[in-house]
Protein backbone atom coordinates (compact mmCIF):
# COMPACT_ATOMS: atom_id res chain seq x y z
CA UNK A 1 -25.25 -22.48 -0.11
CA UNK A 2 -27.09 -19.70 1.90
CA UNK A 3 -24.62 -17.06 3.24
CA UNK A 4 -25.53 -15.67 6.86
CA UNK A 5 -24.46 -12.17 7.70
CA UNK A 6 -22.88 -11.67 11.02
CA UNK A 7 -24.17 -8.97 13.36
CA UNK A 8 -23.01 -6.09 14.77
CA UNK A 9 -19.66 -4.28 13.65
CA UNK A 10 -15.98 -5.58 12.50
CA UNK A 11 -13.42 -3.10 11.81
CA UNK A 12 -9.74 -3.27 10.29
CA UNK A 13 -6.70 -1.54 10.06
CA UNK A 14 -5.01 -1.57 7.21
CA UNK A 15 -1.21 -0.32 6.76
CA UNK A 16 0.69 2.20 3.79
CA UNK A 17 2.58 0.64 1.84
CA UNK A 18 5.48 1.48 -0.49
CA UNK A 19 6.20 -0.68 -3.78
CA UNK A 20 8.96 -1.48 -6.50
CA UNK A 21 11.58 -0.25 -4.10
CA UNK A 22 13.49 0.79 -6.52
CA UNK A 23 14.96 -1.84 -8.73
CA UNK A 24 11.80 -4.75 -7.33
CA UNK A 25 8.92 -3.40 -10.25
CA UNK A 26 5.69 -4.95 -9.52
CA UNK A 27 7.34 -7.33 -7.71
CA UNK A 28 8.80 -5.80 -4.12
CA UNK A 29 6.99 -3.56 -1.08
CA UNK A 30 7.38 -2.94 2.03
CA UNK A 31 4.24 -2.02 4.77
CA UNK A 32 4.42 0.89 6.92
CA UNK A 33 3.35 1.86 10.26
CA UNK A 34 0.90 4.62 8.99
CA UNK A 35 -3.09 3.23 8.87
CA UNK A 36 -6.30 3.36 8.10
CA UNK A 37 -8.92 2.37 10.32
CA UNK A 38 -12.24 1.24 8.77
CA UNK A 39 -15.68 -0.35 10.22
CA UNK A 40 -18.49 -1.80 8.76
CA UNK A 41 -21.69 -3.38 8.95
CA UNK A 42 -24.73 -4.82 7.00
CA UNK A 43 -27.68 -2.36 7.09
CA UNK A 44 -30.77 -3.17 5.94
CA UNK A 45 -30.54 -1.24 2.67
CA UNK A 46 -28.63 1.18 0.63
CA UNK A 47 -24.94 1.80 1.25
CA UNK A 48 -23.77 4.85 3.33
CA UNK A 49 -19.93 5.59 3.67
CA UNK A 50 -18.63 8.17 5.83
CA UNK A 51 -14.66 9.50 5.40
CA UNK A 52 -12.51 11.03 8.09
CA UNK A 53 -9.06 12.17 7.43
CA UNK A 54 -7.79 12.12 3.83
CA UNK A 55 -10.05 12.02 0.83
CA UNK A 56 -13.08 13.31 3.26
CA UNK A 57 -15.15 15.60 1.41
CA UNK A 58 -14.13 13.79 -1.78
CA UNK A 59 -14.05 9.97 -1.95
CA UNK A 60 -17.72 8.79 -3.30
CA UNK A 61 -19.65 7.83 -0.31
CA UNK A 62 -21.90 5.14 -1.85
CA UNK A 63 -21.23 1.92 -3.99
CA UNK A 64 -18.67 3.84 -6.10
CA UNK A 65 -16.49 3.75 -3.03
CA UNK A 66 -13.40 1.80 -3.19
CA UNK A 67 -14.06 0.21 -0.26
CA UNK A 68 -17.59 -1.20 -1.52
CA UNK A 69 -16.27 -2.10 -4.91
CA UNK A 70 -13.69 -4.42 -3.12
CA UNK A 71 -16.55 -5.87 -0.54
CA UNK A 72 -19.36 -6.18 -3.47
CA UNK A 73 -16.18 -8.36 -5.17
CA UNK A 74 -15.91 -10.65 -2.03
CA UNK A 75 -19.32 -10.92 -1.27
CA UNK A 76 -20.16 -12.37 -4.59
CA UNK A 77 -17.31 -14.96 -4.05
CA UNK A 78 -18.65 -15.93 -1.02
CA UNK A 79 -21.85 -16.27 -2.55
CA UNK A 80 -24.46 -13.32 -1.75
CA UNK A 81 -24.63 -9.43 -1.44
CA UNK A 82 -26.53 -7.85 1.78
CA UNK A 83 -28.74 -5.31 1.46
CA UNK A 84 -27.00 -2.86 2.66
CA UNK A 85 -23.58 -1.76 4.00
CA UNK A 86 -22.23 0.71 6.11
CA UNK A 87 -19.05 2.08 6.48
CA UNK A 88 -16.65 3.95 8.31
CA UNK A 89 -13.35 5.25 7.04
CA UNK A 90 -10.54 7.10 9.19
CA UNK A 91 -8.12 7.53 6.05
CA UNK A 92 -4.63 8.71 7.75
CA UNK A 93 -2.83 7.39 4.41
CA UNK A 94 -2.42 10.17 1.74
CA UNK A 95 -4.55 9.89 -1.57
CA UNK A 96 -2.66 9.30 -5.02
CA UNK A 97 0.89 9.82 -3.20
CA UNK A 98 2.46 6.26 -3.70
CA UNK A 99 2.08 4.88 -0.24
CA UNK A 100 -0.69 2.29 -1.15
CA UNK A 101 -3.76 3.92 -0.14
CA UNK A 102 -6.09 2.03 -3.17
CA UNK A 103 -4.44 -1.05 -2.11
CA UNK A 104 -5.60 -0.18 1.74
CA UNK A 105 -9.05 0.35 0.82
CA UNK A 106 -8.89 -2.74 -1.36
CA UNK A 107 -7.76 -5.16 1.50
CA UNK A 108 -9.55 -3.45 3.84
CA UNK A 109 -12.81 -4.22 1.35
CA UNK A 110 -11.88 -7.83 1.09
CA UNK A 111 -11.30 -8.63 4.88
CA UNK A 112 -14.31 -6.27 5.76
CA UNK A 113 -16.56 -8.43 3.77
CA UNK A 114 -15.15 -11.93 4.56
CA UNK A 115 -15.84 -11.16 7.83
CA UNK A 116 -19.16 -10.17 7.93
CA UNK A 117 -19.79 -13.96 6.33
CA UNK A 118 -20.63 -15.87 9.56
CA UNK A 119 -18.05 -18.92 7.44
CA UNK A 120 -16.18 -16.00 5.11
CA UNK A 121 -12.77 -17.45 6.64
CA UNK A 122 -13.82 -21.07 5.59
CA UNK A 123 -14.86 -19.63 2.14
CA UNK A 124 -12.16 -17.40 1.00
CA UNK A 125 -8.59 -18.33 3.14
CA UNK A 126 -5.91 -15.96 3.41
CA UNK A 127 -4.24 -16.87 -0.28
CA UNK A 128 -7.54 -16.18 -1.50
CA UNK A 129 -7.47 -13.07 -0.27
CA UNK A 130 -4.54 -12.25 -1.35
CA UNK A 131 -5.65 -13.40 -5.08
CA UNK A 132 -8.53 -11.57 -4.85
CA UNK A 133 -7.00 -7.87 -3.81
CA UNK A 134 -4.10 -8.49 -6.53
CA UNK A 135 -7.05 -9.10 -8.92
CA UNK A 136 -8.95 -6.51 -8.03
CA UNK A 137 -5.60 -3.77 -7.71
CA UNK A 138 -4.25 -5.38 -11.02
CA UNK A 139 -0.83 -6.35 -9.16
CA UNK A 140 -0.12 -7.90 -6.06
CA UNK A 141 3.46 -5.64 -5.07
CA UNK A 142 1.04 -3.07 -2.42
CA UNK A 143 -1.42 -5.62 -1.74
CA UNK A 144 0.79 -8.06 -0.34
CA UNK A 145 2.86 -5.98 2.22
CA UNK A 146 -0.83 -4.31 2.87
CA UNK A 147 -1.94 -8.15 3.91
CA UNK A 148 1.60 -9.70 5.22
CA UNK A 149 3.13 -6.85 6.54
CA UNK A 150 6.92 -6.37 6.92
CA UNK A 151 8.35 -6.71 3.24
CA UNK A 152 7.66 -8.77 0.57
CA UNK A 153 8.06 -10.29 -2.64
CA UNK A 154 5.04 -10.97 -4.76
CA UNK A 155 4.44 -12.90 -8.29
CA UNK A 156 1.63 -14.29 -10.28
CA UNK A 157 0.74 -17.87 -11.77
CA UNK A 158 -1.48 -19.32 -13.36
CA UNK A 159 -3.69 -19.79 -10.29
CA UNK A 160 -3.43 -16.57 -8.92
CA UNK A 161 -1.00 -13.70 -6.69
CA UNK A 162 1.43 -15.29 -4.29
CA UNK A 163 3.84 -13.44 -1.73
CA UNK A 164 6.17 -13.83 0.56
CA UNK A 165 7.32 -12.09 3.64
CA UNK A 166 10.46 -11.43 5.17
CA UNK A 167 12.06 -10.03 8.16
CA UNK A 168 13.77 -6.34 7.63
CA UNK A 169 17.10 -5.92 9.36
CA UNK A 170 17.81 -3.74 12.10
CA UNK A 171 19.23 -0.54 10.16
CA UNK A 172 16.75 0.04 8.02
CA UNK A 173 14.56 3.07 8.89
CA UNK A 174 12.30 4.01 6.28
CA UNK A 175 11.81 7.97 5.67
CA UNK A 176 9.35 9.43 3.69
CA UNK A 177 8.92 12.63 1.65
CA UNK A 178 5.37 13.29 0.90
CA UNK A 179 4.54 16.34 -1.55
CA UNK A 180 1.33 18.11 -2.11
CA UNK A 181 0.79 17.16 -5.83
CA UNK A 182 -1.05 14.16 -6.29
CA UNK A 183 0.21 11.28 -8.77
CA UNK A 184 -1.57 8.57 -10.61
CA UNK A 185 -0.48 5.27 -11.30
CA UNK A 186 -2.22 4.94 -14.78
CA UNK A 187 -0.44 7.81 -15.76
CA UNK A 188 3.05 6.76 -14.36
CA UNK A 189 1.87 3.23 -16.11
CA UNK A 190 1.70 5.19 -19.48
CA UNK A 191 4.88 6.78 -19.52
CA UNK A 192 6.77 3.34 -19.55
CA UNK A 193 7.85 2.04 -23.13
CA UNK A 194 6.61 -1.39 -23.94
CA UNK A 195 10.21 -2.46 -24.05
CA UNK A 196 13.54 -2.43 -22.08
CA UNK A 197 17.62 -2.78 -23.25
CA UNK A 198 18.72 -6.23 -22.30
CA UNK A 199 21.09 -4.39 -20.47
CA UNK A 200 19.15 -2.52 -18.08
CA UNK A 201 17.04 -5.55 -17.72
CA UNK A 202 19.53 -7.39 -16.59
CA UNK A 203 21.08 -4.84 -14.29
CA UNK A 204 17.85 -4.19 -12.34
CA UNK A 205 16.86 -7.98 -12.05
CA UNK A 206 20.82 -8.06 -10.39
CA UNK A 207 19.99 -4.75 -8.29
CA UNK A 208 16.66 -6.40 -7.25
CA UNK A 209 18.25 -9.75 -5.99
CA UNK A 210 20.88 -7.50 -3.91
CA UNK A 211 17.99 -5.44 -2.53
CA UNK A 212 16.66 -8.50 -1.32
CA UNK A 213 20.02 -9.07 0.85
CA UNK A 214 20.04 -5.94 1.90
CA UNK A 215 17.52 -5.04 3.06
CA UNK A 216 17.15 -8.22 5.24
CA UNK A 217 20.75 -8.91 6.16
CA UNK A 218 23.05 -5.98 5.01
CA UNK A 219 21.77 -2.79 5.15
CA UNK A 220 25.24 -1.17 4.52
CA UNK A 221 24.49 -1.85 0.53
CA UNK A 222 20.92 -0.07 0.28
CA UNK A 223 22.50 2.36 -1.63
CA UNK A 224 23.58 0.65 -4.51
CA UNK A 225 21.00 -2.00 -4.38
CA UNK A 226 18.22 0.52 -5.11
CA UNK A 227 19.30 2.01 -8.18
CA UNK A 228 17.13 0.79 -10.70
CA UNK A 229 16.43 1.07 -14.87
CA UNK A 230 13.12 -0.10 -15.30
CA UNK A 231 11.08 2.48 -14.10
CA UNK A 232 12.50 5.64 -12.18
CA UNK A 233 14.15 7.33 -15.36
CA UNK A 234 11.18 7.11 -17.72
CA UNK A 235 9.09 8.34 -15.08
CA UNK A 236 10.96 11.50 -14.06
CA UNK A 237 9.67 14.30 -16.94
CA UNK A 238 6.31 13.81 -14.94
CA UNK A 239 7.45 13.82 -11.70
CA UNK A 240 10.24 16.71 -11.98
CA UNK A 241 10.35 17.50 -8.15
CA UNK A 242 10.13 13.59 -7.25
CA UNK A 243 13.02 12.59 -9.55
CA UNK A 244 15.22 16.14 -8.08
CA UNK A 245 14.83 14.66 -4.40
CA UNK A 246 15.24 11.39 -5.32
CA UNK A 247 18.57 12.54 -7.25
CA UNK A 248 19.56 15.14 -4.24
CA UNK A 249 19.22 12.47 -1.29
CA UNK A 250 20.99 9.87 -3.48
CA UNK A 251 24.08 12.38 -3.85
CA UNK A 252 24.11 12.58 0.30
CA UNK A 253 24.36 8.94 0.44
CA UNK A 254 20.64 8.26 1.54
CA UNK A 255 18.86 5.03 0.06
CA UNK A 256 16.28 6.91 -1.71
CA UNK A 257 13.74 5.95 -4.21
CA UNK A 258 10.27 6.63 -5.58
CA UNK A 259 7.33 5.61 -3.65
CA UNK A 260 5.44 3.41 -6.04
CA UNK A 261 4.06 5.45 -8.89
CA UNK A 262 5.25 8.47 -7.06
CA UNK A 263 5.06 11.41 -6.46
CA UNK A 264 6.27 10.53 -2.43
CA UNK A 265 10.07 9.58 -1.89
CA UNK A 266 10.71 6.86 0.05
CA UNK A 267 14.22 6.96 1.84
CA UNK A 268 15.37 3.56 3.20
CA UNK A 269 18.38 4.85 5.17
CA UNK A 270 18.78 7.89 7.77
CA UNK A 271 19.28 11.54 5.57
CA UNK A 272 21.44 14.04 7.12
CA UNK A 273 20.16 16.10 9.77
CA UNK A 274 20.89 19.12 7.74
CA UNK A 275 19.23 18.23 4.24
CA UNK A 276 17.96 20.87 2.07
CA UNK A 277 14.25 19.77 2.08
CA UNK A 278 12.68 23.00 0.83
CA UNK A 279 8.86 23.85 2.23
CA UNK A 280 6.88 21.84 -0.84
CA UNK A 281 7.26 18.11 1.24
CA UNK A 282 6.46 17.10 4.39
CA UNK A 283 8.78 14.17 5.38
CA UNK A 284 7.44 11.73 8.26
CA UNK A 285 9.72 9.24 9.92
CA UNK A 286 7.65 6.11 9.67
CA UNK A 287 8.37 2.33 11.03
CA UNK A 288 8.11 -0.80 9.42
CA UNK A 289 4.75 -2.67 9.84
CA UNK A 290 5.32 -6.33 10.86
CA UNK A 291 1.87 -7.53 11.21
CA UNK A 292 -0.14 -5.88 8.09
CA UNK A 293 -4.07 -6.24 8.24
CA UNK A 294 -5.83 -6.70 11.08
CA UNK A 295 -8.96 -7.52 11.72
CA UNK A 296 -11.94 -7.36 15.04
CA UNK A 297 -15.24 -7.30 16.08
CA UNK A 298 -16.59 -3.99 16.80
CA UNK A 299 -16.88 -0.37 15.75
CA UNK A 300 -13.83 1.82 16.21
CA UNK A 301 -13.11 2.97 19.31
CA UNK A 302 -11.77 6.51 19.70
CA UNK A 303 -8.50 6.34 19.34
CA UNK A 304 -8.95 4.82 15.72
CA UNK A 305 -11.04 7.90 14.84
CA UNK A 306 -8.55 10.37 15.75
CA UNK A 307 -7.16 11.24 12.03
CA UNK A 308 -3.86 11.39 13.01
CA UNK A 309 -3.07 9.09 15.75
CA UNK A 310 -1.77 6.02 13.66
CA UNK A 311 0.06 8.21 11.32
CA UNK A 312 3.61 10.27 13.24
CA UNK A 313 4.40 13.41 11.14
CA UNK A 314 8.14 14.61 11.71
């Protein structure tokens, strides 16, 4: 089937994201009103990407680019590659924190491409989307909320990533704590032991199921619904700072977890006005994202290229 290419411009925004949650591993996230705004376009040869905000000056800016990777992936689902591509990246999300930004540039690769396919949206629908980013991330617990928005609960079968989304209650207001150290998931990945005690197994799958509730009826139990066994603790030798202000907010009552793979904090409940933060973290008040990824027609305008704009520092 011959693929047509649609001219001119579409752009997306994508939202951060913030997985596991605590007890939810690879399974839980929640989106976040902090964005990237990207635009593209098919050229008529060679690929040219151009980064504002984080990661300029040292994201690749040709077909090793995130971005492209995910759009060569979709393109060749939907049956042809252009020429040429390119794109524009305002990246307000911070690089190798925990907050989602691969999965943004995923998604925002996916939905990028599919719509510069005159019938992409006939082609690949929105589960296939879905499938595809979780394929391409490896899990579907940032790409989901990234998509769906709000907060979710993703698994896998046989035929691919599913999610869900569901409605936060009104008391949750999601905090985060964003250091200057950078984090990588593989590594976090490799510190985990290829098995778990029964016990904390079954503890966390209990915590998870109450986070669940409480998040989207009960906020009043956030704090014992995140503790978790799974992850956090094994994590913590490599993240020393992470794991003290996870530790510190927890003994003020606060909600507070690891962002993903770290090294950011995520707090899901208000800390105290007067909390020892120190001067290594910069914490941002953020609020929850309820419609994830959007897409339109056009290049971005100039409030989406103002670096900071979509992103309220506190």
């Amino acid at each position: 089937m011959p693929t047509n290419f649609t001219a001119g411009p579409v752009r997306v925004r994508v939202p951060a994201t913030s997985a596991n949650l605590g007890p939810g591993f690879d399974a839980l996230g929640l989106a976040l009103g902090l964005y990237d705004d990207l635009a593209a376009e098919v050229a008529p040869a060679g690929v040219r990407v151009t980064v504002t905000g984080q990661g300029a000056g040292e994201l690749p800016d040709d077909d090793r680019h995130l971005v492209i990777r995910a759009m060569r992936a979709t393109f060749d689902v939907l049956g042809a590659q252009p020429d040429g591509l390119s794109v524009e990246c305002v990246n307000r999300i911070p690089q190798a924190r925990g907050l989602g930004s691969s999965s943004a540039a995923i998604v925002a690769g996916v939905l990028l491409a599919r719509a510069l396919v005159a019938d992409g949206e006939h082609r690949l629908d929105e589960p296939g989307v879905l499938g595809l980013a979780a394929e391409i991330e490896g899990h579907p617990d940032n790409v989901a909320p990234c998509l769906l928005g709000g907060f979710t609960l993703a698994w896998s079968e046989p035929t691919g990533a599913r999610a869900v989304s569901l409605p936060v209650a009104e008391g949750v207001r999601p905090t985060v704590f964003v250091p200057a150290e950078r984090g990588l998931t593989a590594t976090a990945r490799a510190a985990l032991p290829a098995t778990v005690p029964h016990a904390d197994a079954a503890f966390t799958a209990g915590r998870a199921a109450l986070l669940v509730h409480a998040l989207t009826a009960d906020p009043a139990l956030l704090l014992p619904a995140t503790v978790d066994r799974l992850h956090q603790d094994y994590r913590a030798a490599g993240m020393p700072g992470t794991s003290a202000l996870v530790s510190a907010l927890r003994a003020a009552g606060v909600a507070a977890v690891v962002s993903g793979a770290g090294p950011t904090v995520l707090a899901l409940s208000e800390p105290p006005a007067d909390f020892p933060l120190g001067t290594d973290w910069e914490f941002w008040k953020l609020p929850i994202d309820v419609s994830g990824a959007r897409v339109a027609r056009g290049r971005l305008g100039h409030a989406e290229r103002d670096p900071v704009a979509a992103g309220r520092k506190s």
